[in-house]
N, C-alpha and C. Protein backbone atom coordinates (compact mmCIF):
# COMPACT_ATOMS: atom_id res chain seq x y z
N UNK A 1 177.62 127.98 29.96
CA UNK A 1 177.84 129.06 30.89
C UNK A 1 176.50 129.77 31.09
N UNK A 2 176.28 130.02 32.17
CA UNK A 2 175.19 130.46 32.66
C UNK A 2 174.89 132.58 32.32
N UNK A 3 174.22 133.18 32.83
CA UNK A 3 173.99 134.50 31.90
C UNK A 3 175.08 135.41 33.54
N UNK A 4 174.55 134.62 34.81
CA UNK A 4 175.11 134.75 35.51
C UNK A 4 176.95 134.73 35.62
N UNK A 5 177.37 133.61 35.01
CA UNK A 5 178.70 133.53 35.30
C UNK A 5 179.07 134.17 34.42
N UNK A 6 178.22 134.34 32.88
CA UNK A 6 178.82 135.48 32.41
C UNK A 6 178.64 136.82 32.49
N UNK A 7 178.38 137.42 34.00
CA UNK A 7 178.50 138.30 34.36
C UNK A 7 179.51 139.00 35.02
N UNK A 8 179.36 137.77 36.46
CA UNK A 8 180.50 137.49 37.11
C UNK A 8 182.13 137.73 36.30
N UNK A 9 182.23 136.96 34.72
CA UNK A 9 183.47 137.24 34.13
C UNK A 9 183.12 138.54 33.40
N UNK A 10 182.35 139.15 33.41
CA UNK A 10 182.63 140.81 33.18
C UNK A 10 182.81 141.56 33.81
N UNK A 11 182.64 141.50 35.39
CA UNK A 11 183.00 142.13 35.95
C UNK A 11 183.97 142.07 36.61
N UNK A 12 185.23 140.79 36.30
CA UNK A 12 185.78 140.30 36.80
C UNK A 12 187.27 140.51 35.23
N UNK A 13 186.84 140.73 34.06
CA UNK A 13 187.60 141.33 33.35
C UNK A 13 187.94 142.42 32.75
N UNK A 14 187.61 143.82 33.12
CA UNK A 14 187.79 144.81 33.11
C UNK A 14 187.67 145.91 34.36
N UNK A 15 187.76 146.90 34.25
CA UNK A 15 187.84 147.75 34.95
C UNK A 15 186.45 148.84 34.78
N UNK A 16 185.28 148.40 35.71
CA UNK A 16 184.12 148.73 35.57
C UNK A 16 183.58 150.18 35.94
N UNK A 17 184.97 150.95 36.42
CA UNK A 17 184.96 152.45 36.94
C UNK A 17 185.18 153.13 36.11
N UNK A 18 186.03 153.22 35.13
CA UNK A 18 186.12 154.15 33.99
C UNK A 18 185.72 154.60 33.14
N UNK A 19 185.22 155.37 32.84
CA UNK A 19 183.96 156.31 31.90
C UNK A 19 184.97 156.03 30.64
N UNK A 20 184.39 154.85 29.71
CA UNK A 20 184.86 155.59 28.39
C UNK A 20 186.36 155.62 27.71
N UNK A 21 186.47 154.20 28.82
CA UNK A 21 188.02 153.77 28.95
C UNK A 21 188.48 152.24 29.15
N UNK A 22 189.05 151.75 28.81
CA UNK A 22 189.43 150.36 28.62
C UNK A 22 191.17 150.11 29.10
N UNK A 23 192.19 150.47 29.55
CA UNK A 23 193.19 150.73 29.80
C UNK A 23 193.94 151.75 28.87
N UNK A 24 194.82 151.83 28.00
CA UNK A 24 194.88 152.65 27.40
C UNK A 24 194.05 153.83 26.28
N UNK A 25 193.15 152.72 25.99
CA UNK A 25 191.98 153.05 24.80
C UNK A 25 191.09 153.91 25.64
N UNK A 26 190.54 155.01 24.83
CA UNK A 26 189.90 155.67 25.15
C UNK A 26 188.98 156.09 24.43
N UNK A 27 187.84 156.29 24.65
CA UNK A 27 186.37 156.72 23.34
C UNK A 27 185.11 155.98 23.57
N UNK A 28 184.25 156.26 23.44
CA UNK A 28 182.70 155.87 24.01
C UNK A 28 182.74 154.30 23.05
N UNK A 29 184.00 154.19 22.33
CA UNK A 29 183.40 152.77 21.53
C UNK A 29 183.91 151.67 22.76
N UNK A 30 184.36 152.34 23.96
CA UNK A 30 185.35 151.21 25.03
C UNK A 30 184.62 151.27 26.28
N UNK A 31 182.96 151.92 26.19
CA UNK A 31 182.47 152.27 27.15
C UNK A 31 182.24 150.97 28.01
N UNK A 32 181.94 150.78 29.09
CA UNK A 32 181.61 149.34 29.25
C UNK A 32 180.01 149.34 29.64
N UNK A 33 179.53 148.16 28.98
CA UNK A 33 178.00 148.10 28.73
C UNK A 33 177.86 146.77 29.27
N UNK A 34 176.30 146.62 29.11
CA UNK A 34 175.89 145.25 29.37
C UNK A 34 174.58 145.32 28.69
N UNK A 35 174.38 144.57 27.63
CA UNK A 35 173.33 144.60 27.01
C UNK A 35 172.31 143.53 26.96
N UNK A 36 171.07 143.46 27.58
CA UNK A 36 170.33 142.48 27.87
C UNK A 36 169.28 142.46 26.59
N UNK A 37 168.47 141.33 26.98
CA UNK A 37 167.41 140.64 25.31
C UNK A 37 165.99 140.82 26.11
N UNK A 38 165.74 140.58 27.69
CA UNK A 38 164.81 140.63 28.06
C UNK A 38 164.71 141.04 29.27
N UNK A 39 163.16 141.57 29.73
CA UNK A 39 163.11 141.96 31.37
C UNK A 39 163.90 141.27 32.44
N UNK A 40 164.01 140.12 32.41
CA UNK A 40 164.97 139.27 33.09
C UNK A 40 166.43 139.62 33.04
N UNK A 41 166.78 139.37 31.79
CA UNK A 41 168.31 139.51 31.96
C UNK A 41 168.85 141.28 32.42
N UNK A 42 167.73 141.87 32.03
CA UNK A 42 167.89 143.39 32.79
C UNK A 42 168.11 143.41 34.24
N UNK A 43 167.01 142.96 34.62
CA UNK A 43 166.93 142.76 35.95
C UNK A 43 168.08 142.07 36.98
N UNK A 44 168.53 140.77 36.49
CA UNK A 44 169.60 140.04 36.92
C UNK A 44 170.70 140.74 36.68
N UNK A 45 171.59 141.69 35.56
CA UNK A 45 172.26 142.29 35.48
C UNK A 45 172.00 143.88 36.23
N UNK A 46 171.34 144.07 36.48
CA UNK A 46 171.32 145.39 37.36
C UNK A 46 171.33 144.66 39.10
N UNK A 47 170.90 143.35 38.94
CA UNK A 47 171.27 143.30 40.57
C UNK A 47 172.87 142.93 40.71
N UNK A 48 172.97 142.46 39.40
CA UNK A 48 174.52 141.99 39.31
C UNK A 48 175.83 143.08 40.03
N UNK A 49 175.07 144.38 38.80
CA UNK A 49 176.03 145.78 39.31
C UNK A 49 175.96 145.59 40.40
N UNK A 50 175.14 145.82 41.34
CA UNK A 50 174.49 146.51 42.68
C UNK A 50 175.68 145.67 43.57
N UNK A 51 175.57 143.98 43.77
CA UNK A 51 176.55 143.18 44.01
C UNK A 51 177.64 143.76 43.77
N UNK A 52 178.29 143.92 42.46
CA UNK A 52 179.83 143.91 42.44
C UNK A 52 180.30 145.33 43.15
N UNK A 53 179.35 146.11 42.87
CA UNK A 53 179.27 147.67 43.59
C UNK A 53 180.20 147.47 44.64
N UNK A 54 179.80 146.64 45.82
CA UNK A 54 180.57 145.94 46.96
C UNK A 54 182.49 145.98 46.74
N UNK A 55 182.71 145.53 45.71
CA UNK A 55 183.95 144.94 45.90
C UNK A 55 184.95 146.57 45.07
N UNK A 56 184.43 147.54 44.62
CA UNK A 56 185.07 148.68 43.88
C UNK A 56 184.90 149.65 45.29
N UNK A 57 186.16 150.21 45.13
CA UNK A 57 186.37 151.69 45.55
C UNK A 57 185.40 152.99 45.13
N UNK A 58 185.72 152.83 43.25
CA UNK A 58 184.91 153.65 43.13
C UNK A 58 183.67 153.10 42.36
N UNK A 59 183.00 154.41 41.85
CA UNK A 59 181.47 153.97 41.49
C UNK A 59 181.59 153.10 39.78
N UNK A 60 180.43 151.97 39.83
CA UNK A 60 180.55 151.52 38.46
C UNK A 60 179.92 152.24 37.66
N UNK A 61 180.59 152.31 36.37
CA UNK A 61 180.09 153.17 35.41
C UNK A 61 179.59 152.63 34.31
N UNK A 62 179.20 150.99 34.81
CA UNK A 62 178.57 150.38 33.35
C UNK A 62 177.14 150.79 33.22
N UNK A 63 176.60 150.81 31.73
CA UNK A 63 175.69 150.66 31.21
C UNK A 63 175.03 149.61 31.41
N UNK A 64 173.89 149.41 31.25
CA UNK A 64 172.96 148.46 31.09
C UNK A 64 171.83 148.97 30.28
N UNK A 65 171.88 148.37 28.92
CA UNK A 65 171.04 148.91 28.28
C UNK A 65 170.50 147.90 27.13
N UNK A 66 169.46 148.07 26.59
CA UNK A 66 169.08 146.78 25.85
C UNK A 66 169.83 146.67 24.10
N UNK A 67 169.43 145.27 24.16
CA UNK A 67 170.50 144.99 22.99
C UNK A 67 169.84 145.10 21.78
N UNK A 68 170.47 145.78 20.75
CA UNK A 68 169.66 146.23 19.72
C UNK A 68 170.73 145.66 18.25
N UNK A 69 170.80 146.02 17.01
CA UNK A 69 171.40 145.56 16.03
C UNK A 69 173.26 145.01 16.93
N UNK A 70 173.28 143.97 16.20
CA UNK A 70 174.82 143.52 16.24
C UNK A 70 175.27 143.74 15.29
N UNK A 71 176.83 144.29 14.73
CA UNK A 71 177.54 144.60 14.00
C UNK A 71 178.77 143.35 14.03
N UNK A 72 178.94 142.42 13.38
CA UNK A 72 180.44 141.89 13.69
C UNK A 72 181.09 142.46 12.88
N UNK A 73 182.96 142.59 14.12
CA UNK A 73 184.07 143.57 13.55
C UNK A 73 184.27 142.60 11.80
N UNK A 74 185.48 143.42 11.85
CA UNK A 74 185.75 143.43 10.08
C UNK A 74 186.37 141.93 11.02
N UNK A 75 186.96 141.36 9.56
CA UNK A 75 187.96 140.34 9.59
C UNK A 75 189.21 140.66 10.30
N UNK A 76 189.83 141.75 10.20
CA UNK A 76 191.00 141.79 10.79
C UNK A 76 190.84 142.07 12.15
N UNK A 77 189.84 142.15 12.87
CA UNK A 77 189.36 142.41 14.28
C UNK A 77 189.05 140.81 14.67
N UNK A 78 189.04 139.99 14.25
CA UNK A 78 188.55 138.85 14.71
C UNK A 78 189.86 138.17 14.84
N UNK A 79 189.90 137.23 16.50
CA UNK A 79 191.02 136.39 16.56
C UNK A 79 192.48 137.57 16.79
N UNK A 80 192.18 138.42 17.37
CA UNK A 80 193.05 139.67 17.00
C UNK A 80 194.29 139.11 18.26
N UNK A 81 194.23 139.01 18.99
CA UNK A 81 195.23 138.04 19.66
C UNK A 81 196.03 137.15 19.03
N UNK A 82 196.19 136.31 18.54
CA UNK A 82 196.51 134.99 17.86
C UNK A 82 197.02 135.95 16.41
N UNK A 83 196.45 136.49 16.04
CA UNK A 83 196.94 137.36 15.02
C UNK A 83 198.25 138.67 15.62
N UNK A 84 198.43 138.78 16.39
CA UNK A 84 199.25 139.80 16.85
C UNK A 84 199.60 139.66 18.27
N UNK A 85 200.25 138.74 18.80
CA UNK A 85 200.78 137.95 19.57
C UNK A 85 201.72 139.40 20.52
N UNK A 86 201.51 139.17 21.78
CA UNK A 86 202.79 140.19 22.66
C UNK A 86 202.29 141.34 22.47
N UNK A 87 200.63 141.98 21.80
CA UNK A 87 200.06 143.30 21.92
C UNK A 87 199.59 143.04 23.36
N UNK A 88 199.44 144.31 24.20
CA UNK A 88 198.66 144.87 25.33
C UNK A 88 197.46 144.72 25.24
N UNK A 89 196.57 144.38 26.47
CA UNK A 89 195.42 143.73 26.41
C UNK A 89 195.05 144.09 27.65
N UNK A 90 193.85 144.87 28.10
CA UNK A 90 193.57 145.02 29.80
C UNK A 90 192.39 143.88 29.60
N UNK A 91 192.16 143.14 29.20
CA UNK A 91 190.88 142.38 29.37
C UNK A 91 191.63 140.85 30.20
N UNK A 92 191.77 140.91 31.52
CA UNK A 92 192.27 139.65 32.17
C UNK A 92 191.82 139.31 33.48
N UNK A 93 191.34 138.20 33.93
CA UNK A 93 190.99 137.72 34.97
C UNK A 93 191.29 138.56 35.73
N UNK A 94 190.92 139.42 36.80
CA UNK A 94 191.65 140.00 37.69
C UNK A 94 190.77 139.41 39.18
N UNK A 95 189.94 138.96 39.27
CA UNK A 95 189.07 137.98 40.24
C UNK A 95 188.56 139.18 42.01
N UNK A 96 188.18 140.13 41.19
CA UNK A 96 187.74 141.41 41.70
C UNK A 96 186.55 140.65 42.54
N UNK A 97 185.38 140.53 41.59
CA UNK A 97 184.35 139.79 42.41
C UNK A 97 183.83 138.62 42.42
N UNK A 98 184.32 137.83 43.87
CA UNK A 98 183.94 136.68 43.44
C UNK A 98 182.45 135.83 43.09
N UNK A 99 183.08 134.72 42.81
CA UNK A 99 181.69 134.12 42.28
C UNK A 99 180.86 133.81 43.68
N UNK A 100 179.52 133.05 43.06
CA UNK A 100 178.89 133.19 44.40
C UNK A 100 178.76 131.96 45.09
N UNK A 101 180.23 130.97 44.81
CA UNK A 101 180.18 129.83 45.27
C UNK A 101 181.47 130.25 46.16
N UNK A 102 182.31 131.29 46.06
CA UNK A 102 183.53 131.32 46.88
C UNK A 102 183.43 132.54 47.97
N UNK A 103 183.47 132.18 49.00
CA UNK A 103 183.72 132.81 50.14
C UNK A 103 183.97 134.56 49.37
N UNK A 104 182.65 135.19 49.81
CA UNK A 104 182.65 136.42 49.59
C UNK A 104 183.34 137.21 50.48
N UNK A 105 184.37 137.87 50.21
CA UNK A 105 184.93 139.13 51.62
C UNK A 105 185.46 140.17 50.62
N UNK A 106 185.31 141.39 50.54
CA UNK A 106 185.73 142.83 50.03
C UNK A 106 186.96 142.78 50.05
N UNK A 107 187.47 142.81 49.08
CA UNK A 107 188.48 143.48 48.23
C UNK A 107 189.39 144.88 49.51
């Protein structure tokens, strides 16, 4: 997968307007970010926003900011699906913006 398409599926699985919010969840730990490694992937992800900008009503409220220490969750955070089957989940295809092989038209 390209840095691109995995953009495309971030902005394409959540809800990129909400300050600090994830569907029910709420708290700066649900903020939505995008964290790049180099001038490049900064760059490509800020033209990324600018693009999907197009297809939202309202304004995006992601971050873009560089990537610094990784933390992986505990064990019981991992696989948390499959572990707890029929919980609520806003993280789903919703095909907001398309890719840039399919006929672009606004939402």
């Amino acid at each position: 997968m390209s840095y691109e398409q995995l953009l495309n599926a971030f902005w394409n699985m959540h809800d990129p307007t909400t300050l600090n919010r994830q569907g029910p969840d709420m708290g700066h730990q649900y903020r939505s970010a995008i964290f790049f490694h180099d001038p490049e992937q900064e760059k490509t992800a800020r033209k990324s926003k600018e693009d999907a900008q197009k297809f939202f009503d309202r304004k995006i409220v992601t971050e873009i900011v560089p990537a610094t220490d990784f933390w992986r969750a505990e064990d019981y955070h991992q696989r948390y699906f499959e572990k707890h089957p029929g919980h609520y989940s806003c993280h789903f295809v919703r095909g907001w913006v398309p890719s840039e092989t399919e006929e672009v038209k606004p939402a």
